[in-house]
Protein backbone atom coordinates (compact mmCIF):
# COMPACT_ATOMS: atom_id res chain seq x y z
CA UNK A 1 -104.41 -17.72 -71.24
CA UNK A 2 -103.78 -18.09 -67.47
CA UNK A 3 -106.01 -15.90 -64.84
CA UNK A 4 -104.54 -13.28 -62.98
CA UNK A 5 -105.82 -14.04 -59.06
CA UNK A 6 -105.77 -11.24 -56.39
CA UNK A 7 -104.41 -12.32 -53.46
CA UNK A 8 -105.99 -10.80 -49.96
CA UNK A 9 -104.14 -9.25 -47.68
CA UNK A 10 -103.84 -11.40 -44.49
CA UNK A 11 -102.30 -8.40 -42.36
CA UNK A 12 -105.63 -6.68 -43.07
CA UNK A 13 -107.58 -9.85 -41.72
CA UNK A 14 -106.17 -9.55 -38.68
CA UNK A 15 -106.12 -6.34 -37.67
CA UNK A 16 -110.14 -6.61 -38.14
CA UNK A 17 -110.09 -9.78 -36.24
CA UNK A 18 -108.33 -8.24 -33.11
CA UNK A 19 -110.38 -5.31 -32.95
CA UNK A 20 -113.66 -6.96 -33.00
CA UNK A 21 -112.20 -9.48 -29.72
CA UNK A 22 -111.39 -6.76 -28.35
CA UNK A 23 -114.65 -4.55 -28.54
CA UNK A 24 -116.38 -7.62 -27.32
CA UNK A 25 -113.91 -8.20 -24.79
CA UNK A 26 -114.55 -4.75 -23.58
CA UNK A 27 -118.71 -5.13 -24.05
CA UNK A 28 -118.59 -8.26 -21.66
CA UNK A 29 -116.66 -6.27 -18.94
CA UNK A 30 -118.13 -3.33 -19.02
CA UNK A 31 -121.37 -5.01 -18.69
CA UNK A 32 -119.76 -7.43 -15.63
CA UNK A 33 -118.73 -3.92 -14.05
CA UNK A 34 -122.38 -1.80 -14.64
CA UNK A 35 -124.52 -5.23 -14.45
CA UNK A 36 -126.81 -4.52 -10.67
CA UNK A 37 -126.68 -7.54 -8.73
CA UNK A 38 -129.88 -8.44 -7.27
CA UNK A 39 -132.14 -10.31 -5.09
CA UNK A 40 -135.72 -11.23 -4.53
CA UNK A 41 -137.34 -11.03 -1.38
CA UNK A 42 -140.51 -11.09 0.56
CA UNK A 43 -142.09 -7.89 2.08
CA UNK A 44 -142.44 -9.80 4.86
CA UNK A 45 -138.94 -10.50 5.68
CA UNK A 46 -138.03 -6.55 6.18
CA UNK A 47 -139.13 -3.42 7.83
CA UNK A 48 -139.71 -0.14 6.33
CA UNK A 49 -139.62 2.85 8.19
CA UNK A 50 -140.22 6.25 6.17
CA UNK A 51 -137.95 9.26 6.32
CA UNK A 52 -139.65 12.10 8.36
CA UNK A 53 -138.74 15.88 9.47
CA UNK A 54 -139.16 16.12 13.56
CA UNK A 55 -137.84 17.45 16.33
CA UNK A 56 -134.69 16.24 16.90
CA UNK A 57 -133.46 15.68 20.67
CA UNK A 58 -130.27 14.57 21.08
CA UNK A 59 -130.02 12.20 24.30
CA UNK A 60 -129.22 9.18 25.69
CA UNK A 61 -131.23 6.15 27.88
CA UNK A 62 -129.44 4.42 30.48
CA UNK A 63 -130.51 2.61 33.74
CA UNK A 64 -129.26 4.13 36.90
CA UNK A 65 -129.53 2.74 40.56
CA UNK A 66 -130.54 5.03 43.49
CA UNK A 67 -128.09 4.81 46.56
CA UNK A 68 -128.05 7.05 49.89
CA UNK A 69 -126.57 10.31 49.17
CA UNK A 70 -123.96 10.52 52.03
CA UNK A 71 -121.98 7.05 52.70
CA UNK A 72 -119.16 6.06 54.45
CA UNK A 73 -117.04 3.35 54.30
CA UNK A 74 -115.80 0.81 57.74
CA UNK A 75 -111.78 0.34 57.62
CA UNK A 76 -110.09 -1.73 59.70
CA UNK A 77 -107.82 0.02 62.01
CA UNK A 78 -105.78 -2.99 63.75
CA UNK A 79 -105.54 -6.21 60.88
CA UNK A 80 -106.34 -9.63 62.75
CA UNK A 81 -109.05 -11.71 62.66
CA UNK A 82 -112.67 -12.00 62.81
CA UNK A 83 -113.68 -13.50 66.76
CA UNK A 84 -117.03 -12.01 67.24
CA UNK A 85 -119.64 -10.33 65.32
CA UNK A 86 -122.00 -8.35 67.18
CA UNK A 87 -124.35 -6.76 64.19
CA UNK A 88 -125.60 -7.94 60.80
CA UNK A 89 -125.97 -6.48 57.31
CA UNK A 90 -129.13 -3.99 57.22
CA UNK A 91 -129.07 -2.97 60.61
CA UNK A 92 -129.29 0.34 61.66
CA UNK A 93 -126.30 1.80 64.23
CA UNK A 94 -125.51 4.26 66.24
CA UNK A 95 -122.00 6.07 66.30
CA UNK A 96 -119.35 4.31 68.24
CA UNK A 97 -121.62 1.20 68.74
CA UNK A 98 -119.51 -2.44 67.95
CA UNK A 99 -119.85 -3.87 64.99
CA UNK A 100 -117.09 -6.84 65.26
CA UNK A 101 -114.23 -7.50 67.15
CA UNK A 102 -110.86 -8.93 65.76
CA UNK A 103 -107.79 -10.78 67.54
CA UNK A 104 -103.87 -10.70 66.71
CA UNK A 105 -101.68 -12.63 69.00
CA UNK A 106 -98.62 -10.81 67.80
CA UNK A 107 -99.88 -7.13 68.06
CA UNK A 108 -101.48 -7.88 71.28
CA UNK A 109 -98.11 -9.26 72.53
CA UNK A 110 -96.00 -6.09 70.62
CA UNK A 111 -98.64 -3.94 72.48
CA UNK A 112 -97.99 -5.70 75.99
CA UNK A 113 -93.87 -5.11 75.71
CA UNK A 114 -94.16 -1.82 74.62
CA UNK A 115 -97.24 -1.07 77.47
CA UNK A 116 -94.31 -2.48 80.01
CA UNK A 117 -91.45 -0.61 78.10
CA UNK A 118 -93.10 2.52 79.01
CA UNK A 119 -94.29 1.59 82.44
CA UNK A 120 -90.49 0.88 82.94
CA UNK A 121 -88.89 4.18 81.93
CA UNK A 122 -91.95 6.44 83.47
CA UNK A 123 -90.85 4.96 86.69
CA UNK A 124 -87.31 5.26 86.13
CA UNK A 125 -87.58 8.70 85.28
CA UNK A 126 -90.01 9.36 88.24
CA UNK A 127 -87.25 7.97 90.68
CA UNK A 128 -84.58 10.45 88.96
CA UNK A 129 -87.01 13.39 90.14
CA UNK A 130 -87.15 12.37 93.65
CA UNK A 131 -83.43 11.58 93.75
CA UNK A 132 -83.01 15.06 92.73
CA UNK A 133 -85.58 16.78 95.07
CA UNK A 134 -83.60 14.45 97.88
CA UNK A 135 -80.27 16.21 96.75
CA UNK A 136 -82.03 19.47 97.26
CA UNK A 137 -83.30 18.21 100.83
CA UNK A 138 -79.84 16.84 101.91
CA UNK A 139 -78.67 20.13 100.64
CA UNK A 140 -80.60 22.26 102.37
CA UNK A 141 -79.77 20.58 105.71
CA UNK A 142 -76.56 21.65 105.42
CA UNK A 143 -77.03 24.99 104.87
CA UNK A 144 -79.06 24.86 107.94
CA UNK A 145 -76.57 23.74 110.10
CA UNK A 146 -73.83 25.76 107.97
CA UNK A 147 -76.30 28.84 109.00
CA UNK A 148 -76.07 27.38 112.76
CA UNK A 149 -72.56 27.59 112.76
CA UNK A 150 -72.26 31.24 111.36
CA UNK A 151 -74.63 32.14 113.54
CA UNK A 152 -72.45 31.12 116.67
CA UNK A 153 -69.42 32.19 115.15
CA UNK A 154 -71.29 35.82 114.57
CA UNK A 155 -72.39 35.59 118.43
CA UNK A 156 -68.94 35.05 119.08
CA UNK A 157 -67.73 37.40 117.15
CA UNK A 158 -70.01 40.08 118.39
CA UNK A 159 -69.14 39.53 122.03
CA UNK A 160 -65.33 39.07 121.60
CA UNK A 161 -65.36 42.36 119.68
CA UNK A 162 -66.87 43.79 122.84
CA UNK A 163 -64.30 42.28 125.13
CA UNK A 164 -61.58 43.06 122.88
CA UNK A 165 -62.72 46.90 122.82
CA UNK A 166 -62.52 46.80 126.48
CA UNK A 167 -59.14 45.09 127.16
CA UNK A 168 -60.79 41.88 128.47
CA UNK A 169 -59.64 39.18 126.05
CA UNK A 170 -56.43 38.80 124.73
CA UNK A 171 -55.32 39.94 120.78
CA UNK A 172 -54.45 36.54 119.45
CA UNK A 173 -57.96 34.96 121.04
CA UNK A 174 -59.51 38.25 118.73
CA UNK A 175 -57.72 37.17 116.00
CA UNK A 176 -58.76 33.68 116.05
CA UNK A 177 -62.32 34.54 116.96
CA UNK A 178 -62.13 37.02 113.64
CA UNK A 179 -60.73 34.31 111.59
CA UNK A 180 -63.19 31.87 112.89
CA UNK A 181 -66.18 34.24 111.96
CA UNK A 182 -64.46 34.88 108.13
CA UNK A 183 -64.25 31.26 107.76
CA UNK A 184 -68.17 30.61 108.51
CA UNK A 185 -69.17 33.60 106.55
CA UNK A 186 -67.33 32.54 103.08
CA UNK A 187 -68.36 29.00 103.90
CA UNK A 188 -71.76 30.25 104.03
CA UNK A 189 -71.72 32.34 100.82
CA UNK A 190 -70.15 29.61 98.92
CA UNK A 191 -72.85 26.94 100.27
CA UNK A 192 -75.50 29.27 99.26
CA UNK A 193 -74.16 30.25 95.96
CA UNK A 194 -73.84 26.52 94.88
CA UNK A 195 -77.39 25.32 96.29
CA UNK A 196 -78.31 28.28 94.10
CA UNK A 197 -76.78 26.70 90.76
CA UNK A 198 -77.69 23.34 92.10
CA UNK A 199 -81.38 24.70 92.06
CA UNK A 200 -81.51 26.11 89.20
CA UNK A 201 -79.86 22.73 87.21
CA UNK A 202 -82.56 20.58 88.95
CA UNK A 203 -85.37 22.27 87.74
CA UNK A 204 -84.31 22.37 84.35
CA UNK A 205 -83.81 18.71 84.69
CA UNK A 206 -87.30 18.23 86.45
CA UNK A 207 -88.38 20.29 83.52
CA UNK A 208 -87.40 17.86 81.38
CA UNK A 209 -88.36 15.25 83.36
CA UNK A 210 -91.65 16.29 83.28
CA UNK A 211 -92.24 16.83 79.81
CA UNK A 212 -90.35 13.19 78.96
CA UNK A 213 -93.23 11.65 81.16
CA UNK A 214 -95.58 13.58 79.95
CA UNK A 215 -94.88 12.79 76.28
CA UNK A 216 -94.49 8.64 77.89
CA UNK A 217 -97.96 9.05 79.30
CA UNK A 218 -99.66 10.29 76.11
CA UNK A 219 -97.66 7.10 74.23
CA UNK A 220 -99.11 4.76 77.13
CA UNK A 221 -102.30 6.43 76.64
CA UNK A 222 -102.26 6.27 72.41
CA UNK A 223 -101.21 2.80 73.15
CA UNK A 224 -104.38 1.49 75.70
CA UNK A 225 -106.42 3.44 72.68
CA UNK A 226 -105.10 1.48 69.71
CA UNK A 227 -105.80 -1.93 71.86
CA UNK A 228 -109.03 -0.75 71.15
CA UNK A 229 -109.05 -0.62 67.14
CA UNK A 230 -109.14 -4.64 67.41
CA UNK A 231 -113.30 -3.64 68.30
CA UNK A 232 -114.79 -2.15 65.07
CA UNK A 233 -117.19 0.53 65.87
CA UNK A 234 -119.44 2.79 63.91
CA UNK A 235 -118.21 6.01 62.61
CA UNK A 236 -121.70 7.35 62.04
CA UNK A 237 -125.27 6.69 63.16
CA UNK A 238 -126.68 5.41 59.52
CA UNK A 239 -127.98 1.88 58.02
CA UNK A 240 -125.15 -1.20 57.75
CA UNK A 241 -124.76 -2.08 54.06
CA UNK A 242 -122.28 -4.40 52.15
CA UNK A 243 -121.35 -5.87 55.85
CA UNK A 244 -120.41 -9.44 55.49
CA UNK A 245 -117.70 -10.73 57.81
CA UNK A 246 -116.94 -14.32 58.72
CA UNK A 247 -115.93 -15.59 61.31
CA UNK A 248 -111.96 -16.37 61.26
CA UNK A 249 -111.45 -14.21 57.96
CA UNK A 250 -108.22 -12.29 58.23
CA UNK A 251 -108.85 -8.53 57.64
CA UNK A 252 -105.22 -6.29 56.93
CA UNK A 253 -105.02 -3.28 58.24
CA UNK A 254 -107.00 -0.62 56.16
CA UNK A 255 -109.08 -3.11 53.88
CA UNK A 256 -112.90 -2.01 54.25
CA UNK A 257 -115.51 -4.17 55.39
CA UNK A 258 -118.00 -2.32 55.11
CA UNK A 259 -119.85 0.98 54.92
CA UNK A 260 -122.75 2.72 56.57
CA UNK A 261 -125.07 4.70 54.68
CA UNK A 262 -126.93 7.77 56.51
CA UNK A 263 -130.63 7.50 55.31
CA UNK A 264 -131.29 11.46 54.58
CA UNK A 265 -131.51 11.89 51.04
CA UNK A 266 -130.45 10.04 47.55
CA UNK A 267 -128.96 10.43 44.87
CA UNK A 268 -128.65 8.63 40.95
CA UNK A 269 -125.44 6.02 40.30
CA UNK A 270 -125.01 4.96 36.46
CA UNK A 271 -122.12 3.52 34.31
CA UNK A 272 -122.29 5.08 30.82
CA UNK A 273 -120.54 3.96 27.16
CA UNK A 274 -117.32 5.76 27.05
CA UNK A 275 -118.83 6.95 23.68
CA UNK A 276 -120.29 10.06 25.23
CA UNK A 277 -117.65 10.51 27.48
CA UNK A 278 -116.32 13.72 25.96
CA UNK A 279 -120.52 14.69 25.82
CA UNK A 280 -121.29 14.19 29.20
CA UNK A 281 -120.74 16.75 32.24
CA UNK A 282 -121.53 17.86 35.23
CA UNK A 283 -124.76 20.25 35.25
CA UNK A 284 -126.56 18.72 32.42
CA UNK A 285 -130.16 17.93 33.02
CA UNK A 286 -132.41 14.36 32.75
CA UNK A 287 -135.42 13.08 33.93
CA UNK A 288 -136.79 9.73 35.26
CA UNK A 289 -140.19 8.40 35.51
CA UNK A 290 -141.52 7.83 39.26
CA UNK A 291 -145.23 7.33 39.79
CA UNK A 292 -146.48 8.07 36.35
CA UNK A 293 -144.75 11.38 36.86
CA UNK A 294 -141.35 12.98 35.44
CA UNK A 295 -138.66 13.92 38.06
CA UNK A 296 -135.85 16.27 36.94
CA UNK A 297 -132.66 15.30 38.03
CA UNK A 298 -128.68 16.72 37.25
CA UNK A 299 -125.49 15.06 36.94
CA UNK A 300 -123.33 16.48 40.01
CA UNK A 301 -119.86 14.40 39.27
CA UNK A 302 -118.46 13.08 36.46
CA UNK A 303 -115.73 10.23 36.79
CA UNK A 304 -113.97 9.91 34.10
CA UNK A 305 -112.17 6.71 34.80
CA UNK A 306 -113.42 3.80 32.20
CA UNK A 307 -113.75 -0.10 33.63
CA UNK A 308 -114.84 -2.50 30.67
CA UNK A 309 -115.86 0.20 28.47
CA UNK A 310 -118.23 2.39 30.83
CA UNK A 311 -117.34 5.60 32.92
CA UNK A 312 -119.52 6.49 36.23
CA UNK A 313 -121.93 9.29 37.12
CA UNK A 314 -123.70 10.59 40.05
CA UNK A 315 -127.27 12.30 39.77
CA UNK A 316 -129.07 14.33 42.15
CA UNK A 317 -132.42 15.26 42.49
CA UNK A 318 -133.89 19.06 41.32
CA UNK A 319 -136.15 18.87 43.48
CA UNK A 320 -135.55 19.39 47.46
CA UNK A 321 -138.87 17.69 48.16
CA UNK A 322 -137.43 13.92 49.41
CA UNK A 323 -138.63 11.31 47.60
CA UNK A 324 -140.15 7.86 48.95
CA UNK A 325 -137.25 5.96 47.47
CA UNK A 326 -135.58 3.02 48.66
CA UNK A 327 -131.72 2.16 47.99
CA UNK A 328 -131.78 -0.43 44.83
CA UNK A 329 -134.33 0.71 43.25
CA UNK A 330 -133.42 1.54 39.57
CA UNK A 331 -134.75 3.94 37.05
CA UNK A 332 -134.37 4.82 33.50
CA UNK A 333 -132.88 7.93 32.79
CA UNK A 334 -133.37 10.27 29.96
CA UNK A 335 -130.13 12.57 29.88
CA UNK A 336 -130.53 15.29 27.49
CA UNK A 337 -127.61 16.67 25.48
CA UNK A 338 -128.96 19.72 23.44
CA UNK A 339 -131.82 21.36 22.80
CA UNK A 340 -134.42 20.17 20.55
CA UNK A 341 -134.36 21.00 16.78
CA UNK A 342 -136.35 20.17 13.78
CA UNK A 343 -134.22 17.82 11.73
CA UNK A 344 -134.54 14.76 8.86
CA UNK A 345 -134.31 12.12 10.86
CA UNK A 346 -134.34 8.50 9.84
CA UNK A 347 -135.83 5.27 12.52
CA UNK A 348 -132.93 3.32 14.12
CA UNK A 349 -132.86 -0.38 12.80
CA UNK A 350 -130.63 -3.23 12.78
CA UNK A 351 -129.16 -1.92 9.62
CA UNK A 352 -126.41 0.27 11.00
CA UNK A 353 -124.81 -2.50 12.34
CA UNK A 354 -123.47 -3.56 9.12
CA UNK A 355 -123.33 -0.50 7.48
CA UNK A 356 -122.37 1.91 10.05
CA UNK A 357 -124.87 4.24 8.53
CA UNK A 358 -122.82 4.74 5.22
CA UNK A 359 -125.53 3.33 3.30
CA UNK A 360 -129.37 2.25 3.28
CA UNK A 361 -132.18 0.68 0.73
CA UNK A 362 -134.26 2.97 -0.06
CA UNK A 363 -137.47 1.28 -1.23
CA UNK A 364 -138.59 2.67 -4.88
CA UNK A 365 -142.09 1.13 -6.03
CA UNK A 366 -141.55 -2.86 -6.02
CA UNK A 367 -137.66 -2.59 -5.50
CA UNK A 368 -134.97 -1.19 -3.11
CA UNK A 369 -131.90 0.38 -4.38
CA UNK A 370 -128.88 0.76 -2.30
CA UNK A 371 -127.67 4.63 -1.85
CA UNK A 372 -125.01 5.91 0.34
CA UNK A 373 -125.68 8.15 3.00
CA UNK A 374 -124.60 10.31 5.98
CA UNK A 375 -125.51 10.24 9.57
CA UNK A 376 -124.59 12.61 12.31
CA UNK A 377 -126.08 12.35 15.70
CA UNK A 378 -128.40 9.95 17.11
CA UNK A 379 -130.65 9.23 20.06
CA UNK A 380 -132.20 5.89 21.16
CA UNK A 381 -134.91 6.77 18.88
CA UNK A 382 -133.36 8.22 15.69
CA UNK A 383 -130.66 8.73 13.56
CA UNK A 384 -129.65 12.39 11.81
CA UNK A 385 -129.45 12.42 8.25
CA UNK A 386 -126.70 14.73 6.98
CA UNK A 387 -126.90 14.05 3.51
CA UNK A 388 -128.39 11.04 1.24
CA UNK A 389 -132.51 11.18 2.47
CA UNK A 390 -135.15 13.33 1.90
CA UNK A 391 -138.57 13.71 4.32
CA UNK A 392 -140.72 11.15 2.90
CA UNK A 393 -138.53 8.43 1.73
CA UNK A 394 -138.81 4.71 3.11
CA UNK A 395 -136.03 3.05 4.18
CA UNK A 396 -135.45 -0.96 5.07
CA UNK A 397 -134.32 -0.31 8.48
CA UNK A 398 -133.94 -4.41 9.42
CA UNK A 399 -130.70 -6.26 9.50
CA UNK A 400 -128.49 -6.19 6.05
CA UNK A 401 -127.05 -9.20 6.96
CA UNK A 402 -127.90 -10.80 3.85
CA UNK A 403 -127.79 -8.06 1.29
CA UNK A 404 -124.31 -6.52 1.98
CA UNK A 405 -123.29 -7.60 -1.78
CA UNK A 406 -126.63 -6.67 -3.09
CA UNK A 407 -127.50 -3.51 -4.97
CA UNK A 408 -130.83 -3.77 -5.88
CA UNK A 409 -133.75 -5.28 -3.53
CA UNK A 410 -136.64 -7.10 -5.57
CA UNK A 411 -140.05 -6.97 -3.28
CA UNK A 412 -142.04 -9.53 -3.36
CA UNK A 413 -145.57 -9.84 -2.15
């Protein structure tokens, strides 16, 4: 009698099959995904730096260079050429003494036509005036002898009137004598009515004569001045600094070549990161160290205008007791930018620099774990935690260079 055999049931087989890959499957990720990596290292190779609660003072360190408070700079007036150099860099000057002296053919020569341009019409205009006051002298010659002649006529008239009266002298020699007389007295009014007018035109015209040579002699005399700008002189009395012509060197009109600093008084000149830019402004206080002693000093102008990353100051002293500084000299400055508070504050370290202060090892008995964090403000000396620390925590505060893949530090002895 044959055996009945039970047959398995494949589909069963592999159902089982698949679910067991795939719970493996999902054992060997998970543990890939949750697995620390880690890395063994020597004490020696870090720093640690513990976690503290201080005072907090939020400032920056920069080096700033002390220059004379009042400057000002030497322009060219007149562009040419460097012939002769009369002082040298350093020196002290008074105001209006030489400095240099610069040639230019061409404005020399513009200067000379335009010198003998106005020579030319002064004179011309000079001559019109005295051909008018010679109208007014030839004019009143005439009326002289026009006066003369009225005069006699009038004589005439007067004594053939009497004659005339008294029968001597005939009517039409009366008449004539009359008509004679009219004649020299219209002649007369007219003469005198016109070198009236005639006066009155000429001195408007020698008015404006006047003023047109007037106005020429000023231009001649603005002219013989600016033949002067090719001698560079001192504005102020003060000290020569950044004064370095050569001989030959073409200078335009304007360009500076120089500047003279008046020795009463200092003041602070530093470039800053443009990352405080929006922090830093005028009134806020700093010190410096001068003789093993602080001096207060206050930022009195902020330019905001950024060259390769930095933005300038200027610093003046609190004190008006002058200093024994000398221009050059250069100081560290601590500018303070809020009042002190008591904060948990971590040790600057080379670790930010790859982290940005998101995260840190913090050191744990034998090992350092990696944690994230959050820094606010910071100082040369310290950073603020926000969130991540707590007082009495170490930190590795050297370079993570290395360890940027690592999550778990192994100390070694």
């Amino acid at each position: 009698m044959d055996t009945v055999i039970t047959r398995k049931n494949r589909k069963n087989s592999y159902r089982i099959g698949f679910i067991l890959l795939f719970l493996a499957a999902g054992y060997f990720a998970y543990a890939m995904i949750t697995n620390e990596r880690s890395l063994n290292i020597s004490q020696s190779e870090i720093i640690v730096k513990t976690v503290e609660k201080e005072y907090f003072e939020d400032f920056i360190a920069f080096q700033a260079k002390v220059e004379p408070l009042h400057s000002m700079l030497i322009n060219v007036v007149e562009g040419g050429s460097v012939q002769e150099i009369f002082v040298g860099n350093g020196d002290n000057v008074e105001k209006g003494q030489a400095l240099a002296k610069l040639y230019n053919p061409n404005t020399e020569l513009s200067y000379l036509t335009q010198e003998t341009s106005i020579i030319e019409q002064i004179n011309n205009l000079n001559k019109a005036r005295l051909d008018i006051r010679n109208q007014e002298l030839n004019l009143a010659k005439d009326l002289i002898a026009i006066e003369h002649d009225y005069n006699a006529a009038k004589q005439l008239y007067d004594l053939n009137e009497r004659l005339f009266r008294k029968e001597i002298i005939a009517k039409n020699d009366w008449e004539t004598t009359k008509e004679s007389f009219r004649f020299q007295q219209e002649r007369k009014n007219i003469i005198q009515q016109s070198i009236q007018k005639e006066k009155q035109t000429n001195r408007v015209q020698i008015g404006q004569i006047n003023r047109s040579i007037a106005t020429m002699e000023k231009s001649l005399e603005i002219l013989r001045s600016n033949k002067k700008n090719f001698l560079v002189t001192a504005p102020l009395s003060g000290r020569l600094s950044s004064f370095e012509p050569i001989l030959g060197k073409t200078y335009q009109a304007g360009e500076s070549i120089g500047k003279i600093d008046v020795m009463k008084g200092y003041k602070l000149m530093a470039k800053i990161d443009e990352f405080y830019l929006e922090r830093v402004a005028t009134g806020q206080k700093g010190t410096i160290e001068y003789k093993d002693k602080q001096v207060n000093v206050i930022i009195s102008k902020v330019i905001p205008e950024v060259k390769e990353g930095k933005f300038q100051i200027e610093m003046n002293f609190e004190s008006e007791k002058e200093l024994d500084l000398q221009q050059g000299l250069s100081f560290g400055v601590k500018l303070i930018l809020s009042e002190s508070t008591r904060k948990i504050v971590l040790p600057k370290g080379n670790f930010s620099q790859e982290t940005s202060g998101k995260w840190v090892f913090v050191v744990q008995g034998n090992k350092a774990v990696r944690r994230s964090i959050t820094l606010g403000r910071e100082n040369p000396l310290y950073f603020e935690v926000l969130d991540g620390l707590k007082a009495g925590e170490k930190v590795i505060t050297s370079s993570y260079k290395d360890y940027q893949e690592i999550t778990v530090l192994n100390l070694e002895k």
